[in-house]
PDB file of N, CA and C in Angstrom:
ATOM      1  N   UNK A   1      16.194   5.629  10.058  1.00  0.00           N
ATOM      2  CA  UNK A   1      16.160   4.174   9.845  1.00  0.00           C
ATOM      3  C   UNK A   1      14.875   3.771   9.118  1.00  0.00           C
ATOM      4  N   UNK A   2      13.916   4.015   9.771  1.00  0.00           N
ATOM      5  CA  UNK A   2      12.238   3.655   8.998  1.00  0.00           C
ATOM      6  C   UNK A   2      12.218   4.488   7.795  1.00  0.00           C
ATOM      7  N   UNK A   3      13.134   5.342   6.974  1.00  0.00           N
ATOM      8  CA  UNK A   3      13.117   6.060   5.713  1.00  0.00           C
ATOM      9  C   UNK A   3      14.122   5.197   4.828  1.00  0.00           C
ATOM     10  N   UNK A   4      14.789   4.475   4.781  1.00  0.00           N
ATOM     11  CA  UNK A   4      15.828   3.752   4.778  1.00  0.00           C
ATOM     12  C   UNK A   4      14.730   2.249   4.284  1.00  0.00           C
ATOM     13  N   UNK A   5      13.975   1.995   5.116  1.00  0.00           N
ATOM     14  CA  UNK A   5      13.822   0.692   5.259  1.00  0.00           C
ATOM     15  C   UNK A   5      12.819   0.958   3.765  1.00  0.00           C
ATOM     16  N   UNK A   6      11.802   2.027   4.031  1.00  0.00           N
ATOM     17  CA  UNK A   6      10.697   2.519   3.408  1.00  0.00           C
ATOM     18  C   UNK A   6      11.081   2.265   1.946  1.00  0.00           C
ATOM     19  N   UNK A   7      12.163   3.269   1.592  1.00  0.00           N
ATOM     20  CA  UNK A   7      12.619   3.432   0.255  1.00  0.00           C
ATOM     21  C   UNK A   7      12.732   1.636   0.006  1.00  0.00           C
ATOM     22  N   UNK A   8      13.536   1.013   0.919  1.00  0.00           N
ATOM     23  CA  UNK A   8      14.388  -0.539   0.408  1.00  0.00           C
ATOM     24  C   UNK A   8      12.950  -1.332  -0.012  1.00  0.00           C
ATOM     25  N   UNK A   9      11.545  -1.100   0.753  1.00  0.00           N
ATOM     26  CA  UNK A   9      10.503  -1.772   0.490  1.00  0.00           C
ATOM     27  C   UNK A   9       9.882  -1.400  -0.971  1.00  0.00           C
ATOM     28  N   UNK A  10       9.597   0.009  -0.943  1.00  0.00           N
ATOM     29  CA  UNK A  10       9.460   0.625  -2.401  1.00  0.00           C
ATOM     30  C   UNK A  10       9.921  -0.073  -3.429  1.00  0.00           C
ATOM     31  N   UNK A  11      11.306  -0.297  -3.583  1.00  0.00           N
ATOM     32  CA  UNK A  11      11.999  -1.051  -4.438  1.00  0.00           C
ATOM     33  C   UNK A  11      11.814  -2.507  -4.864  1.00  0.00           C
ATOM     34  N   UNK A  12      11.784  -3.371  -3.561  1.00  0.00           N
ATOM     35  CA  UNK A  12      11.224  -4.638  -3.843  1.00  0.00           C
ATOM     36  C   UNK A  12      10.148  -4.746  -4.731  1.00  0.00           C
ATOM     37  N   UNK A  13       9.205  -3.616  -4.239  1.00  0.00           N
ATOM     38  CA  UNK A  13       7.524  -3.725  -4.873  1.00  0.00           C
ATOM     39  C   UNK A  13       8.120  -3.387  -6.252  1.00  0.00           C
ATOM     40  N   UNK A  14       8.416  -2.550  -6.314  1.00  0.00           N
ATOM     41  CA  UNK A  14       9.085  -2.381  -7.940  1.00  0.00           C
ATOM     42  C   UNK A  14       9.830  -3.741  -8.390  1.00  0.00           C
ATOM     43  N   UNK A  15      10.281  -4.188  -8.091  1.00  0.00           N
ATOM     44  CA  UNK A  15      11.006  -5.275  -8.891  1.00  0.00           C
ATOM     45  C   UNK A  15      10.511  -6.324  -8.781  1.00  0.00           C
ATOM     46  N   UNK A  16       9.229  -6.600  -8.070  1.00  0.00           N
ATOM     47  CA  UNK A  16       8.286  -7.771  -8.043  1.00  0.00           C
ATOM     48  C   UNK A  16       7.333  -7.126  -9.183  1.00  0.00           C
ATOM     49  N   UNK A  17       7.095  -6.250  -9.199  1.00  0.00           N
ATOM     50  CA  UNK A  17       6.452  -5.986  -9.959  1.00  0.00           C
ATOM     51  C   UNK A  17       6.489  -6.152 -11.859  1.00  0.00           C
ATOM     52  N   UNK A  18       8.393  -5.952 -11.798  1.00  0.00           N
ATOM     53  CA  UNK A  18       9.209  -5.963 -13.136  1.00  0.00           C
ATOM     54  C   UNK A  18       8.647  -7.389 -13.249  1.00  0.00           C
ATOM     55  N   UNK A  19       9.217  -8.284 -12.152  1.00  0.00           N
ATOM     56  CA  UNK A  19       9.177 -10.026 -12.489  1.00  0.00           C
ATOM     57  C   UNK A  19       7.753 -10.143 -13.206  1.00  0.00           C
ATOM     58  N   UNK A  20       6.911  -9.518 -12.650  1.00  0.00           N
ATOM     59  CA  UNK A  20       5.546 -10.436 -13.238  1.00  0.00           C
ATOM     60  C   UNK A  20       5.950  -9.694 -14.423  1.00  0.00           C
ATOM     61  N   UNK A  21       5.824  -8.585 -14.566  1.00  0.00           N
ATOM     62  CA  UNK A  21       5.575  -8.349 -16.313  1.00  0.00           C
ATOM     63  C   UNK A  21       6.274  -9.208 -17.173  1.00  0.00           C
ATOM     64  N   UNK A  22       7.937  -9.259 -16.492  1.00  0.00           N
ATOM     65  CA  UNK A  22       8.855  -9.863 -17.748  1.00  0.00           C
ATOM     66  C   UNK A  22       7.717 -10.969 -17.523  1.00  0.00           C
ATOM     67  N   UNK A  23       7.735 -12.186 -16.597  1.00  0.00           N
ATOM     68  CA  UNK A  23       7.459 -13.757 -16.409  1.00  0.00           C
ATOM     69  C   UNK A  23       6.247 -13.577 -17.476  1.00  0.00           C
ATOM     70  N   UNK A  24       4.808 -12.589 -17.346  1.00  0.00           N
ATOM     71  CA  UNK A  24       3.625 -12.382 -18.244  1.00  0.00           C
ATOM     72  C   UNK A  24       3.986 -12.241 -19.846  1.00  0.00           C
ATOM     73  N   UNK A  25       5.296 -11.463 -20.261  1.00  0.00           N
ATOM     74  CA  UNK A  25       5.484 -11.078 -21.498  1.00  0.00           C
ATOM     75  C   UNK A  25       6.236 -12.607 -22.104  1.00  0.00           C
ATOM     76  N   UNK A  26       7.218 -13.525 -21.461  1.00  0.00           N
ATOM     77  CA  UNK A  26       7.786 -14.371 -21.733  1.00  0.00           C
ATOM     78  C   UNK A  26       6.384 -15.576 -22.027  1.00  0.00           C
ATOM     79  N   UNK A  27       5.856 -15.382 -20.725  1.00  0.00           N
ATOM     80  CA  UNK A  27       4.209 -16.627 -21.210  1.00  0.00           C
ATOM     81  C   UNK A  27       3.564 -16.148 -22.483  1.00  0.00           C
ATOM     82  N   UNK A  28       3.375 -15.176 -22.521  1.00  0.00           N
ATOM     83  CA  UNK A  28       2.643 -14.493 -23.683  1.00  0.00           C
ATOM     84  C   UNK A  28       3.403 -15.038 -25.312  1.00  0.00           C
ATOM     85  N   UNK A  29       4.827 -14.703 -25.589  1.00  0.00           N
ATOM     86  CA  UNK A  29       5.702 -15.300 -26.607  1.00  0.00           C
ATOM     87  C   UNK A  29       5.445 -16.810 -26.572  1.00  0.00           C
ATOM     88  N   UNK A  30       5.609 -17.588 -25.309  1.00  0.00           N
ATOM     89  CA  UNK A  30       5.659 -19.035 -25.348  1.00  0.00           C
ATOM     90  C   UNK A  30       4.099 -19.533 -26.436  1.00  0.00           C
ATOM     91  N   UNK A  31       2.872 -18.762 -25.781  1.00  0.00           N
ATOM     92  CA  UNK A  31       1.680 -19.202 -26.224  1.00  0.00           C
ATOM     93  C   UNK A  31       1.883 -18.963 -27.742  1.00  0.00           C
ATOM     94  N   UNK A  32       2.189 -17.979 -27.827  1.00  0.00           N
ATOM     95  CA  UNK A  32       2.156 -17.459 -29.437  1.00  0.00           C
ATOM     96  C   UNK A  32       2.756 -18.431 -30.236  1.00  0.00           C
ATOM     97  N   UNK A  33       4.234 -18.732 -29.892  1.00  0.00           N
ATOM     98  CA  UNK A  33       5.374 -19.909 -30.574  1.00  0.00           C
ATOM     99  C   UNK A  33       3.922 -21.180 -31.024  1.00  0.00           C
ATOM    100  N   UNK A  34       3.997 -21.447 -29.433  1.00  0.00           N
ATOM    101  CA  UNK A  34       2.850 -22.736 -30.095  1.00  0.00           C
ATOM    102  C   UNK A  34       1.678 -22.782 -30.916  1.00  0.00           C
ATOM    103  N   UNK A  35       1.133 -21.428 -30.699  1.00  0.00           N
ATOM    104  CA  UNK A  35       0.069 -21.426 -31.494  1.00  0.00           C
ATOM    105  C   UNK A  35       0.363 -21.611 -32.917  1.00  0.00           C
ATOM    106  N   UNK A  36       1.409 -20.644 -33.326  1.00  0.00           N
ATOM    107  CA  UNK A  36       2.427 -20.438 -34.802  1.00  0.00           C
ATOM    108  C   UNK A  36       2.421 -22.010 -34.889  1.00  0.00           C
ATOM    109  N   UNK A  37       2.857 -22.674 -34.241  1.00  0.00           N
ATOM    110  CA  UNK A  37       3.202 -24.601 -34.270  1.00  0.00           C
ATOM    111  C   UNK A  37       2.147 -24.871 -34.783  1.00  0.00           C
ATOM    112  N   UNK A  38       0.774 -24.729 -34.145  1.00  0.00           N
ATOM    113  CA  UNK A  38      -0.341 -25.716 -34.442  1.00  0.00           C
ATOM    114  C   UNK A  38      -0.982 -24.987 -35.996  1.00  0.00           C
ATOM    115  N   UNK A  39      -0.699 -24.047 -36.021  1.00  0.00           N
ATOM    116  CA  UNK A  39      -1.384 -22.963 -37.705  1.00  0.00           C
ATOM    117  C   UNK A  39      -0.463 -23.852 -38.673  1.00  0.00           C
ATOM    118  N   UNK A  40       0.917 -23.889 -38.194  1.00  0.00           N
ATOM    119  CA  UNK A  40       1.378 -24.600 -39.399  1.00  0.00           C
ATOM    120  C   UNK A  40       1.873 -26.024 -39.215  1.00  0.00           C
TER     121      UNK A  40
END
């Protein structure tokens, strides 16, 4: 049961982990768009 649970926690951390990158890589494009806005 506690090997079970272990692995299921592992995973979360992994996919919290995915979220920030995507959420960081999506902020990252947003800044850029605008910046591109204000250059031209």
């Amino acid at each position: 049961m506690m090997k079970v649970w272990n692995v299921k926690l592992e995973e979360m951390e992994i996919m919290e982990e995915t979220i920030i990158i995507v959420a960081i890589n999506a902020i990252n494009v947003i800044v850029t768009a605008v910046e591109n806005k204000k250059i031209n």
